[in-house]
Each structure stands twice: as structure tokens, then as C-alpha cells.
Protein backbone atom coordinates (compact mmCIF):
# COMPACT_ATOMS: atom_id res chain seq x y z
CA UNK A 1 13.57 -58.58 5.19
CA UNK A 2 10.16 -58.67 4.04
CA UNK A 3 8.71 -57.23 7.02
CA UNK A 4 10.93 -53.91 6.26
CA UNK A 5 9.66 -53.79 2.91
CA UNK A 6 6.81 -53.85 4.01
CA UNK A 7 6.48 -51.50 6.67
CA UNK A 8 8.86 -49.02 4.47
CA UNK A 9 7.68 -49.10 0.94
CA UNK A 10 4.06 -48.08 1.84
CA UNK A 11 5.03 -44.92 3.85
CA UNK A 12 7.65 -44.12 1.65
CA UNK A 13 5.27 -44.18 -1.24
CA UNK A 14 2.78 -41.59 0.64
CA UNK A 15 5.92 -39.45 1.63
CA UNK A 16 6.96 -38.86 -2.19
CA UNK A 17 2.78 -38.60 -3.06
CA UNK A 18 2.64 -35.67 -0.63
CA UNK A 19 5.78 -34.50 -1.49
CA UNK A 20 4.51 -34.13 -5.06
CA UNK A 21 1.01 -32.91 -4.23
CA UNK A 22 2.20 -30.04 -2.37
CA UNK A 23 4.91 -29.23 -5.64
CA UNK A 24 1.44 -28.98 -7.69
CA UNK A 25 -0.66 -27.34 -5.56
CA UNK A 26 1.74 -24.86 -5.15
CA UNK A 27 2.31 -24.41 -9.08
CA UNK A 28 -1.42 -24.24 -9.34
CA UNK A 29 -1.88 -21.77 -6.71
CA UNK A 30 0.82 -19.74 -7.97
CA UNK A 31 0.20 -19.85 -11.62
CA UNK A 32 -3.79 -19.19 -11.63
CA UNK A 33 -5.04 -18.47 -7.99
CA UNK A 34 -2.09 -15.72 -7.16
CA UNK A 35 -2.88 -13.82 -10.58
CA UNK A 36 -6.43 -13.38 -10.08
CA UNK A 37 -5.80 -12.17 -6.11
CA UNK A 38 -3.18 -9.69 -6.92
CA UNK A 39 -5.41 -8.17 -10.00
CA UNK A 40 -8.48 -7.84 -7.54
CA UNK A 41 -6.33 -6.57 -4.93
CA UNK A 42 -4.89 -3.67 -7.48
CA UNK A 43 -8.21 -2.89 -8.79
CA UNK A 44 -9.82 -2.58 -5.31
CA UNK A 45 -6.95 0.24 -4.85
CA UNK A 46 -7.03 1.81 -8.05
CA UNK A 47 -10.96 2.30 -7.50
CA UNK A 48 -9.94 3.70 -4.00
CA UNK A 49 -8.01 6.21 -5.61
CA UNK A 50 -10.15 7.40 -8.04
CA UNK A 51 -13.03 8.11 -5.38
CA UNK A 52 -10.40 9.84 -3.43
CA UNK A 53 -9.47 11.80 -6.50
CA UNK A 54 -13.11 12.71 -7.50
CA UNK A 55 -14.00 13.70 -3.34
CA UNK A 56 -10.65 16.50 -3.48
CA UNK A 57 -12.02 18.43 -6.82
CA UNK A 58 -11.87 22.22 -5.80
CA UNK A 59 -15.61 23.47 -6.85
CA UNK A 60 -14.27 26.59 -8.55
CA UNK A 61 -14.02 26.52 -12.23
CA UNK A 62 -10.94 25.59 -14.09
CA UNK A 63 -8.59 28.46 -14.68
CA UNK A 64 -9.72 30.72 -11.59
CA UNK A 65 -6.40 31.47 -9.68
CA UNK A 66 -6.98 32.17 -5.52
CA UNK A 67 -4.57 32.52 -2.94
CA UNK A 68 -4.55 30.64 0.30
CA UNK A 69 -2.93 32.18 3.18
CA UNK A 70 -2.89 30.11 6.48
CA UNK A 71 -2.41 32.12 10.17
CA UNK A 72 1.50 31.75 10.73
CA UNK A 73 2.49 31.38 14.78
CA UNK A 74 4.86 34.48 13.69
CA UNK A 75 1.92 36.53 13.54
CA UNK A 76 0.05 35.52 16.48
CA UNK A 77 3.23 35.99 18.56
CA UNK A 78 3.94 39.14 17.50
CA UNK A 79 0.33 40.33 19.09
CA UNK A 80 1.37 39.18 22.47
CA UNK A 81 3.35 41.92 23.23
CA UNK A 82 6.86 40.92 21.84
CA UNK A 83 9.16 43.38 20.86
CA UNK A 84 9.54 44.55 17.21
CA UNK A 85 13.28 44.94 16.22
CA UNK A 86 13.50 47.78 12.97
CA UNK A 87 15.97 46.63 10.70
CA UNK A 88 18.40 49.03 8.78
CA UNK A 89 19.39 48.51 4.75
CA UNK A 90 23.01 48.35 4.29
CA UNK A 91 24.76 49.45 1.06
């Protein structure tokens, strides 16, 4: 009987010790270490943004209305030779 104690009772003690190390760790990590990741991690990408804002800034002055048109494949087709159907207006 002695002999189990004490082969048990010292292992057993380290087994609940680590059990209750890791419980702390964990509540430290996630209570102070986790915080201060997440806020670095969201300023890092808000900073991202606003350089990515600040690069896209048209360099015509505010107010000034243009147009963009971009080349449609409708009108490069219709140079190729295909035919041209004239619609009528029906009342």
C-alpha cells in the first residue's frame, strides 16, 4: 500500500499542476496577449486601407464631371463585316 501511494500521489500531483498551468496560461493569453494581437492586426489593415484609399484619388478637382466610355466587343464586331439588321418602330 505504501508503495502505490507513493508511486501515485507524486504523478498525480504534477498531472493536476499541469492541468492548472495550462487553465492559466490560457486565461492569460486570452485575456492580455489575444487583445493586443487582434488590435495590431486591425490597425495594420486599417493603415492598409487608407494608403490604398489615398493611391486611387482621381487628380482632377472636386466637382469636375467626365465620362468614361470603355471599347464594347459589340463595336469591334460590328467592324468585321457582320451584318446590320434596321429595325422598324411599331405603333
Amino acid at each position: 500500500m505504501i508503495l502505490f501511494v507513493l508511486l501515485f500521489v507524486p504523478k498525480f500531483i504534477i498531472t493536476i499542476a499541469i492541468i492548472v498551468l495550462v487553465y492559466y496560461g490560457f486565461k492569460f493569453f486570452s485575456r492580455h496577449i489575444l487583445p493586443m494581437l487582434i488590435d495590431k492586426g486591425m490597425k495594420n489593415m486599417q493603415q492598409k486601407m487608407q494608403n490604398q484609399q489615398s493611391n486611387n484619388k482621381p487628380s482632377r478637382p472636386e466637382g469636375e464631371v467626365t465620362i468614361e466610355k470603355k471599347q464594347s466587343n459589340k463595336a469591334k464586331s460590328s467592324q468585321k463585316g457582320d451584318d446590320y439588321v434596321d429595325f422598324e418602330e411599331v405603333d
